[in-house]
Protein backbone atom coordinates (compact mmCIF):
# COMPACT_ATOMS: atom_id res chain seq x y z
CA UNK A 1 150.68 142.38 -39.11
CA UNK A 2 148.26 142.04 -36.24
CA UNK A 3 149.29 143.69 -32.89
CA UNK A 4 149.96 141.49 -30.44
CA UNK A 5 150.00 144.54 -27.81
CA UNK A 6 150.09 148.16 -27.48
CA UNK A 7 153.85 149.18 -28.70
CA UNK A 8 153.55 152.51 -27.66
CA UNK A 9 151.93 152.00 -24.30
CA UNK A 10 154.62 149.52 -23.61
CA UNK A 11 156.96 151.91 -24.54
CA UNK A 12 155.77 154.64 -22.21
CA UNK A 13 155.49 152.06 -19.31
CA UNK A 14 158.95 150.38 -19.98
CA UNK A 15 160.28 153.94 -20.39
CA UNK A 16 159.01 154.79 -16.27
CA UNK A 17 160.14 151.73 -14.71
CA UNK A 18 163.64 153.11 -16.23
CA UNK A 19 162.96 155.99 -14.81
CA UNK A 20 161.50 154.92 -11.53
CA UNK A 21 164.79 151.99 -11.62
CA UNK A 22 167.09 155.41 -12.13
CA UNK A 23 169.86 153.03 -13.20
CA UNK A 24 170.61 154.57 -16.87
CA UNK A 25 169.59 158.12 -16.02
CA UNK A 26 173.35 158.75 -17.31
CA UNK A 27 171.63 157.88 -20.74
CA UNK A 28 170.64 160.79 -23.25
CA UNK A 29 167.19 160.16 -23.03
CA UNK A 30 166.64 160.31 -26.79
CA UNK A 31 168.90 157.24 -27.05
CA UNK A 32 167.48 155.23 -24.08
CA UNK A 33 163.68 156.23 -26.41
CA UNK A 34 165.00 154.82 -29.34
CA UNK A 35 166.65 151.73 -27.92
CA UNK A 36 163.21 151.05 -26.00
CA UNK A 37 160.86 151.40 -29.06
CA UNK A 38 163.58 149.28 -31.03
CA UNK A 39 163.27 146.64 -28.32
CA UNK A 40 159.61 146.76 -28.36
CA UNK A 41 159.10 146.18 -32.09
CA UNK A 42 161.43 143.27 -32.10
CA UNK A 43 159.52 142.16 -29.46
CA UNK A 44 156.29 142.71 -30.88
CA UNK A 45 157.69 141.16 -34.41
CA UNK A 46 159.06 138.08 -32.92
CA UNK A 47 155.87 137.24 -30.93
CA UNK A 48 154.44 137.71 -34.15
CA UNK A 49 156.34 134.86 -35.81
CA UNK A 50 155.85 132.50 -32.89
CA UNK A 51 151.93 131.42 -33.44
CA UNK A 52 151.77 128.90 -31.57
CA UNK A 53 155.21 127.91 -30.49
CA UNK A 54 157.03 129.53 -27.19
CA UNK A 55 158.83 132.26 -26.32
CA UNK A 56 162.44 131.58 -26.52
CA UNK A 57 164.02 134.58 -24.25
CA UNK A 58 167.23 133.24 -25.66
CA UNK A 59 166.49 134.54 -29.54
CA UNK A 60 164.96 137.58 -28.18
CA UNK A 61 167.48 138.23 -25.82
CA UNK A 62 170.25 137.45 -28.72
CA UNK A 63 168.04 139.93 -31.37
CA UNK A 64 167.72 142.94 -28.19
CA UNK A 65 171.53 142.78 -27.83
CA UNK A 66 172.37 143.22 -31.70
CA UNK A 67 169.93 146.11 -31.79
CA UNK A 68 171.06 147.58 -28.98
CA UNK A 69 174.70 147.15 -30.05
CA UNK A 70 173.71 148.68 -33.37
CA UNK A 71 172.34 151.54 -31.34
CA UNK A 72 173.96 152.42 -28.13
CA UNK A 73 177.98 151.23 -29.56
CA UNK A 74 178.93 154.16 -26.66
CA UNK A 75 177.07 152.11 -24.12
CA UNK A 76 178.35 148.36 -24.92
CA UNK A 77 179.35 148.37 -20.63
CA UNK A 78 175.48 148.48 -19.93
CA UNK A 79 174.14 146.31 -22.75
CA UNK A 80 173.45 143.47 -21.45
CA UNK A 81 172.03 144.95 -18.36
CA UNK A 82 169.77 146.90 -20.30
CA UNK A 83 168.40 144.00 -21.89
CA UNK A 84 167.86 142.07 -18.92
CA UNK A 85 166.04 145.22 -17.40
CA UNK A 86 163.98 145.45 -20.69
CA UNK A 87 163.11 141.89 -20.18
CA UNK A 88 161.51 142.08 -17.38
CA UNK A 89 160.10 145.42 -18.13
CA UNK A 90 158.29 143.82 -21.12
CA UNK A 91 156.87 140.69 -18.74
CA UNK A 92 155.49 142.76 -16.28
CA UNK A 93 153.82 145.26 -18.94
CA UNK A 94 152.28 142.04 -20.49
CA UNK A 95 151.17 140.53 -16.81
CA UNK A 96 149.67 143.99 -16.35
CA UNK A 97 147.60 144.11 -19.17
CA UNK A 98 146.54 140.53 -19.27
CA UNK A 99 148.68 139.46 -22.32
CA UNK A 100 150.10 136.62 -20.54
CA UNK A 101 149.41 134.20 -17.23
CA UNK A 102 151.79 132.45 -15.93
CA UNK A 103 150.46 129.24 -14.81
């Protein structure tokens, strides 16, 4: 599969604007890890699929939740905050880097 992006630097740069947010510093950080790098490969995998068509945020934001449900079922509360922090995580990594423009 090619690599659209850098998982693991988007993981380490989601990972410090949770930090720097300080909003799920309640979170064991091994589980808010393996939520991110979940999020980030479905991510990465659904831009993937997409070629040429656009990003839906409603498909990835419906795939996110189901992970994260799978993952965090202590945490359902926060879940769909977490995703919507994610979210823009993820868009502001990509900006960053020069992934994406926004017209």
């Amino acid at each position: 599969m090619e690599d659209i992006f850098d998982t693991a630097a988007a993981a380490v740069k989601i990972r410090q604007n949770f930090d720097n947010e300080g909003d799920f510093s309640f979170m064991k950080p091994e589980e808010l890890d393996g939520v991110i790098k979940a999020f980030v490969e479905i991510d990465r995998d659904y831009m993937a699929e997409l070629g040429d068509e656009p990003y839906d945020e409603d498909v990835v934001c419906e795939k996110l939740t189901a992970a994260a449900n799978d993952r965090l079922p202590g945490y359902k509360p926060y879940i769909m905050r977490l995703v919507d922090d994610y979210m823009d995580f993820m868009e502001q990594y990509l900006v960053d880097e020069g992934i994406i423009e926004w017209e």
